[in-house]
C-alpha atoms as a PDB file:
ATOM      1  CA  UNK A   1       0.000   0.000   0.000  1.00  0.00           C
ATOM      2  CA  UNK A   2       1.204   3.168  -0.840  1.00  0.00           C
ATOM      3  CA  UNK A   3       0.350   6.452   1.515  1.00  0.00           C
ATOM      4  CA  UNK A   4       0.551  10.241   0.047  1.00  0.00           C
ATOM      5  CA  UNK A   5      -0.162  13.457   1.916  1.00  0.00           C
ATOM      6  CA  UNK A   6      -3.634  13.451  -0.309  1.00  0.00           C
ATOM      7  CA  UNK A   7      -4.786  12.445  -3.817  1.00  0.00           C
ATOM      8  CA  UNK A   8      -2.512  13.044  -6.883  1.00  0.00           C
ATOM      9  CA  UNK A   9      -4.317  15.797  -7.912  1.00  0.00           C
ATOM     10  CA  UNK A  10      -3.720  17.737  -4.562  1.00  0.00           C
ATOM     11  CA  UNK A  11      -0.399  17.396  -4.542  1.00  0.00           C
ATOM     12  CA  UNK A  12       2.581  19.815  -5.239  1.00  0.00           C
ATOM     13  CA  UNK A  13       5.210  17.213  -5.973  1.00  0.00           C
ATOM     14  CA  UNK A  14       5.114  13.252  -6.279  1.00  0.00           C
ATOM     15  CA  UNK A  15       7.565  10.907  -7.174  1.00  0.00           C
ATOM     16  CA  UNK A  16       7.186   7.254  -6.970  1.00  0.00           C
ATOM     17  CA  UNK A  17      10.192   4.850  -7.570  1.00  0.00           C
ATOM     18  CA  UNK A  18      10.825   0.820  -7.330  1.00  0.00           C
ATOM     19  CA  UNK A  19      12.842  -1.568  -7.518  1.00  0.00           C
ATOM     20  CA  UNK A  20      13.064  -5.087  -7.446  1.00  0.00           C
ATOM     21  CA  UNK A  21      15.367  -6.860  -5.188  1.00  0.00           C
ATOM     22  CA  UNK A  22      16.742 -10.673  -4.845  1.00  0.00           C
ATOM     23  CA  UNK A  23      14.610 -11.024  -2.106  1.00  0.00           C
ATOM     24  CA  UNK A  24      12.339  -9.510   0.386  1.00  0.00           C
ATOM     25  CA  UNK A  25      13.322  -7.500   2.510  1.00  0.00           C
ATOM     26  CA  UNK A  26      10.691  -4.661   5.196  1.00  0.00           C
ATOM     27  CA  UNK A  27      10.506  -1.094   4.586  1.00  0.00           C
ATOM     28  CA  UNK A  28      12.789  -0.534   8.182  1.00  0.00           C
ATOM     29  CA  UNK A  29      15.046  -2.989   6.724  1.00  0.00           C
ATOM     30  CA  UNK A  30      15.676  -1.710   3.664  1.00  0.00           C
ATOM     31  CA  UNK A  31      15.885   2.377   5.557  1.00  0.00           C
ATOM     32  CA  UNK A  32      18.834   0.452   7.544  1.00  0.00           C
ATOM     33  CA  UNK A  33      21.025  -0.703   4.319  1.00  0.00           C
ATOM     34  CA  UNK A  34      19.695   2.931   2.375  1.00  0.00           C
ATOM     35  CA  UNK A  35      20.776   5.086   5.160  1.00  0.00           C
ATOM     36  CA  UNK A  36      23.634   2.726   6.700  1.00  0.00           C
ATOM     37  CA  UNK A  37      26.026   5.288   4.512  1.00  0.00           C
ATOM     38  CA  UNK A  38      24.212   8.245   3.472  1.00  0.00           C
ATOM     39  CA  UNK A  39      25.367   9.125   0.194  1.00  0.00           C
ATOM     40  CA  UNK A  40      27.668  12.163   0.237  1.00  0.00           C
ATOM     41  CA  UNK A  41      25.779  14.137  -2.610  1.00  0.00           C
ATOM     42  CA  UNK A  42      22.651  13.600   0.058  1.00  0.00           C
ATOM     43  CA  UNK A  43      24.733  14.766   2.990  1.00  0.00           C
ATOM     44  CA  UNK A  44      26.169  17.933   0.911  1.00  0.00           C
ATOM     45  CA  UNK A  45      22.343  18.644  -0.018  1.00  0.00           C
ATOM     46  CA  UNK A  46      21.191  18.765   3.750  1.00  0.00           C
ATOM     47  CA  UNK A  47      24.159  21.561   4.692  1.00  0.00           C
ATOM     48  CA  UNK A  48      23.386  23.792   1.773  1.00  0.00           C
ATOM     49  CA  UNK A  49      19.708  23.324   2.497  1.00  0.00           C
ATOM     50  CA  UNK A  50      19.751  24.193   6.041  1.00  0.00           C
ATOM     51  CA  UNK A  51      22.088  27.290   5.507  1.00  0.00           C
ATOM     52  CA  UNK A  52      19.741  28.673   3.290  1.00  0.00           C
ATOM     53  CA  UNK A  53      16.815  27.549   4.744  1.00  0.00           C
ATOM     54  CA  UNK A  54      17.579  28.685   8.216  1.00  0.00           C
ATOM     55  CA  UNK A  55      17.886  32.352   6.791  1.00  0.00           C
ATOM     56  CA  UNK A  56      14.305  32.062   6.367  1.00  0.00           C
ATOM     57  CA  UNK A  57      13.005  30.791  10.122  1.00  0.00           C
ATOM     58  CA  UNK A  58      12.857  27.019   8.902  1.00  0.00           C
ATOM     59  CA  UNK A  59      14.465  24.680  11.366  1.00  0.00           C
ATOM     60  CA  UNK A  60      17.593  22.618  10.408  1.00  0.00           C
ATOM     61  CA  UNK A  61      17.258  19.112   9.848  1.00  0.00           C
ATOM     62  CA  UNK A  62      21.064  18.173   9.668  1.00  0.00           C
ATOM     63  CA  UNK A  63      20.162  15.072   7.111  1.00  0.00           C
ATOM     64  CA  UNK A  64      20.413  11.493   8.003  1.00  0.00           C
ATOM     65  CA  UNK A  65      22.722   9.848  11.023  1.00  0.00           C
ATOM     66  CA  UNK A  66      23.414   6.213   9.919  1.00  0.00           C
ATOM     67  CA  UNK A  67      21.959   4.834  12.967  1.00  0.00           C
ATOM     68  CA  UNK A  68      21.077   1.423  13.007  1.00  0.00           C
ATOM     69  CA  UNK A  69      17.058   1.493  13.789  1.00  0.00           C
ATOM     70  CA  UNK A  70      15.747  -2.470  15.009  1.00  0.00           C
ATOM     71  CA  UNK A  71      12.112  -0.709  15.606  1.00  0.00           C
ATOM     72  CA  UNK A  72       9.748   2.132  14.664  1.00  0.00           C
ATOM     73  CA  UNK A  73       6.041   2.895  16.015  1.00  0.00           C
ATOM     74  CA  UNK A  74       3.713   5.553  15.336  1.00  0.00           C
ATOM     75  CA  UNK A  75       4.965   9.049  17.127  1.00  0.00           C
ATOM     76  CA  UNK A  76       8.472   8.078  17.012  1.00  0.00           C
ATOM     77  CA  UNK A  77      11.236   9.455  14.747  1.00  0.00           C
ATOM     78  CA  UNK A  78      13.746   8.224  12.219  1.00  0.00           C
ATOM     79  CA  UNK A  79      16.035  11.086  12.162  1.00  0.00           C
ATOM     80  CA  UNK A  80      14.182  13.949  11.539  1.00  0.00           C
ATOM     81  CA  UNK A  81      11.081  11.998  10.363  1.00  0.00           C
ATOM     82  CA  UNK A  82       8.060  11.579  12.557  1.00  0.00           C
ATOM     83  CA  UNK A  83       6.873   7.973  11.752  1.00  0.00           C
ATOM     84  CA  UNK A  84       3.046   7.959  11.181  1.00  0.00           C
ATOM     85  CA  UNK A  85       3.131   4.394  10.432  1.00  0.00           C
ATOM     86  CA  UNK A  86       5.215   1.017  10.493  1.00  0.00           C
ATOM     87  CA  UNK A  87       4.275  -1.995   9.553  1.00  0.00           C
ATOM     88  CA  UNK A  88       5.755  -4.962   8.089  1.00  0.00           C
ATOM     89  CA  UNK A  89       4.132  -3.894   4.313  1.00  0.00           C
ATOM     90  CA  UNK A  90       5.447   0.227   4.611  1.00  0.00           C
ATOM     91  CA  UNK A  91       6.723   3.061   6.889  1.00  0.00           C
ATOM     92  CA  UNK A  92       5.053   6.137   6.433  1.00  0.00           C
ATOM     93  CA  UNK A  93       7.507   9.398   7.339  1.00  0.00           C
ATOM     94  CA  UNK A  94       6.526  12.544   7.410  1.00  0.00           C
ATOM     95  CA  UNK A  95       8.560  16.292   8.275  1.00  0.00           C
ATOM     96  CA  UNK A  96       5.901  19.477   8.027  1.00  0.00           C
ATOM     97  CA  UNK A  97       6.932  23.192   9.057  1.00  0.00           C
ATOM     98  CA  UNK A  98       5.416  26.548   8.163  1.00  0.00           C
ATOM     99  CA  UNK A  99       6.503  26.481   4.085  1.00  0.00           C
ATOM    100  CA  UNK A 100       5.814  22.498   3.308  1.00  0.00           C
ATOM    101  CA  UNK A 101       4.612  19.207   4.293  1.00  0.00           C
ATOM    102  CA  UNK A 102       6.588  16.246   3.191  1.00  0.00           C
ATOM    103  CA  UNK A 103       5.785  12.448   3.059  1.00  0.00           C
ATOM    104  CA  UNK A 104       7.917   9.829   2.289  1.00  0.00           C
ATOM    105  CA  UNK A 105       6.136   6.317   2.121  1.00  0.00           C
ATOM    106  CA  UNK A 106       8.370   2.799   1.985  1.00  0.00           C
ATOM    107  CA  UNK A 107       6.386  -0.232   0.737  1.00  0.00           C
ATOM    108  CA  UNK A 108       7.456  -3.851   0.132  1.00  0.00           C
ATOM    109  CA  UNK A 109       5.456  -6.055  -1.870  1.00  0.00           C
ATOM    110  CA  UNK A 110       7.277  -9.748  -2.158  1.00  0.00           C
ATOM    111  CA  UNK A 111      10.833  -8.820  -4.188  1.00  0.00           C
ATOM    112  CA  UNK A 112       9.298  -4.970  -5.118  1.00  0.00           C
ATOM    113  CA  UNK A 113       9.949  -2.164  -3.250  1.00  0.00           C
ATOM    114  CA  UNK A 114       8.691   1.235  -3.638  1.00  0.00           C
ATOM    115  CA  UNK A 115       9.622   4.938  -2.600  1.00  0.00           C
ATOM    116  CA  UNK A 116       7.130   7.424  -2.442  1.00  0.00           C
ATOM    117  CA  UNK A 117       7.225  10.769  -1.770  1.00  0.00           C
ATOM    118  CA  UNK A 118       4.765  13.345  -1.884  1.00  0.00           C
ATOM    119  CA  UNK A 119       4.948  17.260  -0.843  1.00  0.00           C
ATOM    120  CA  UNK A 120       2.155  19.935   0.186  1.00  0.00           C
ATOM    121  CA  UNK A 121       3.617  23.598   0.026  1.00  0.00           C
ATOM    122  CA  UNK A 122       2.334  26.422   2.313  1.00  0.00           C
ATOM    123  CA  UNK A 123       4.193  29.445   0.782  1.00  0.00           C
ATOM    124  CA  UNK A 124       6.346  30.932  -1.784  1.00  0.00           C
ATOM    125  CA  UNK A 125       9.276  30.002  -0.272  1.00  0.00           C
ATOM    126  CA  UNK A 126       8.266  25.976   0.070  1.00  0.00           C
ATOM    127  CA  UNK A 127       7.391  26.396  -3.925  1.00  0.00           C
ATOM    128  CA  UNK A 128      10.888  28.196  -4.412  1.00  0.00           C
ATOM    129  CA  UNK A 129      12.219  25.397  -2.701  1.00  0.00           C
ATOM    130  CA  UNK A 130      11.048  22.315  -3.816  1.00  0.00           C
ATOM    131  CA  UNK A 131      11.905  23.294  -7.455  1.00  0.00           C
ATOM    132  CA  UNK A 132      15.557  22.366  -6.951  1.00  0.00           C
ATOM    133  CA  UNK A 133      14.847  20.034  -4.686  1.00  0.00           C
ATOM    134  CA  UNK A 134      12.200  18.260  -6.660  1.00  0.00           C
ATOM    135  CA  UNK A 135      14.859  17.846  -9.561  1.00  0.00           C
ATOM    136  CA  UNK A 136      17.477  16.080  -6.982  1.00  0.00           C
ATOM    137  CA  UNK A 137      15.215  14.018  -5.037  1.00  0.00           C
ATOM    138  CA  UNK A 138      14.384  11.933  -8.136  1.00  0.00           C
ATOM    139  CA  UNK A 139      18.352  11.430  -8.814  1.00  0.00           C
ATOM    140  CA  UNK A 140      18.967  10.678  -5.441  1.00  0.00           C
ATOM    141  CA  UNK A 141      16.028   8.293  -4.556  1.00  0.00           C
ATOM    142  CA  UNK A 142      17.109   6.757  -7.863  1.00  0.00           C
ATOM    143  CA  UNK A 143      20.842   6.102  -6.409  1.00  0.00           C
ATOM    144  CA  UNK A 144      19.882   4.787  -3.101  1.00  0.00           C
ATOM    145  CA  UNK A 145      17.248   2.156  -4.496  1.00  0.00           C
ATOM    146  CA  UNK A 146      20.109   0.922  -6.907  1.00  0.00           C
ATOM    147  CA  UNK A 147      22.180   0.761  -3.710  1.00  0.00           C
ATOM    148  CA  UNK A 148      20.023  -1.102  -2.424  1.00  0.00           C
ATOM    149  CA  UNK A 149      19.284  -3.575  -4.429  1.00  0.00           C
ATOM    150  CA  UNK A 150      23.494  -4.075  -4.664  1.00  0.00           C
ATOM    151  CA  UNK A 151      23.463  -4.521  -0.770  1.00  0.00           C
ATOM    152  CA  UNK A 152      20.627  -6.987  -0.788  1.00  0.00           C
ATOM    153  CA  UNK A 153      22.402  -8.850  -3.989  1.00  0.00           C
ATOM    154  CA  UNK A 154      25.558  -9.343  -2.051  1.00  0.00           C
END
């Protein structure tokens, strides 16, 4: 099942990607092997993002840790992530301030797993923003499932 802030329609920015792996693997699972390394282009992205952002009252985020996660419920986070929902079929994510709302949704179906993500802007600024990082979000969701599907390969 795949979860988005609202329908299609409603929605500022979507992007849906998949991939199939050698074998099944959960949606916290497969966040451990994506985010076991984060990718330095992703990590470069998240400092240039929060200088700029934080000139405009939106809170840094400082990217993704590496940590090791064995369980996620409903109110907890994954980094900066609130987890709306975990289950052994998806992990629903979400990070919402003043300018956006953002969703990210993980879901494993046998071998296929997807990456969802789906964004609500407030403002000018969260429009501003998301057109640059609408264009990288595809490239880098894009890397990290062909990551994973390496790790889970090996």
């Amino acid at each position: 099942m795949i979860v988005t802030l609202g329908p299609l329609a409603s929605l500022d920015y979507h992007d849906s990607q998949s991939v199939t792996l050698a074998r099944p693997v959960s949606p916290l699972e497969a966040w451990n092997i994506i985010m076991a390394s984060p990718q330095p282009m992703l990590r470069a992205a998240f400092a240039v993002r929060d200088a700029i952002s934080a000139r405009f009252g939106v809170k840094r985020i400082g990217g993704f840790s590496g940590a090791r996660v064995t369980q996620a419920a409903a109110g907890e986070y994954l980094d900066f992530f609130l987890v709306e929902e975990a289950t052994p079929e998806h992990l629903v994510l979400t990070e919402r301030d003043r300018h956006l709302d953002v969703m990210t949704c993980v879901s494993c179906e046998g071998q296929v797993l997807t990456i969802t993500s789906s964004v609500i802007t407030q403002n000018l600024f969260g429009r501003a923003y998301m057109v640059p990082v609408g264009i990288a979000h595809r490239a880098i969701v894009r890397n990290m499932l062909a990551r994973l599907a390496r790790e889970v390969r090996a």
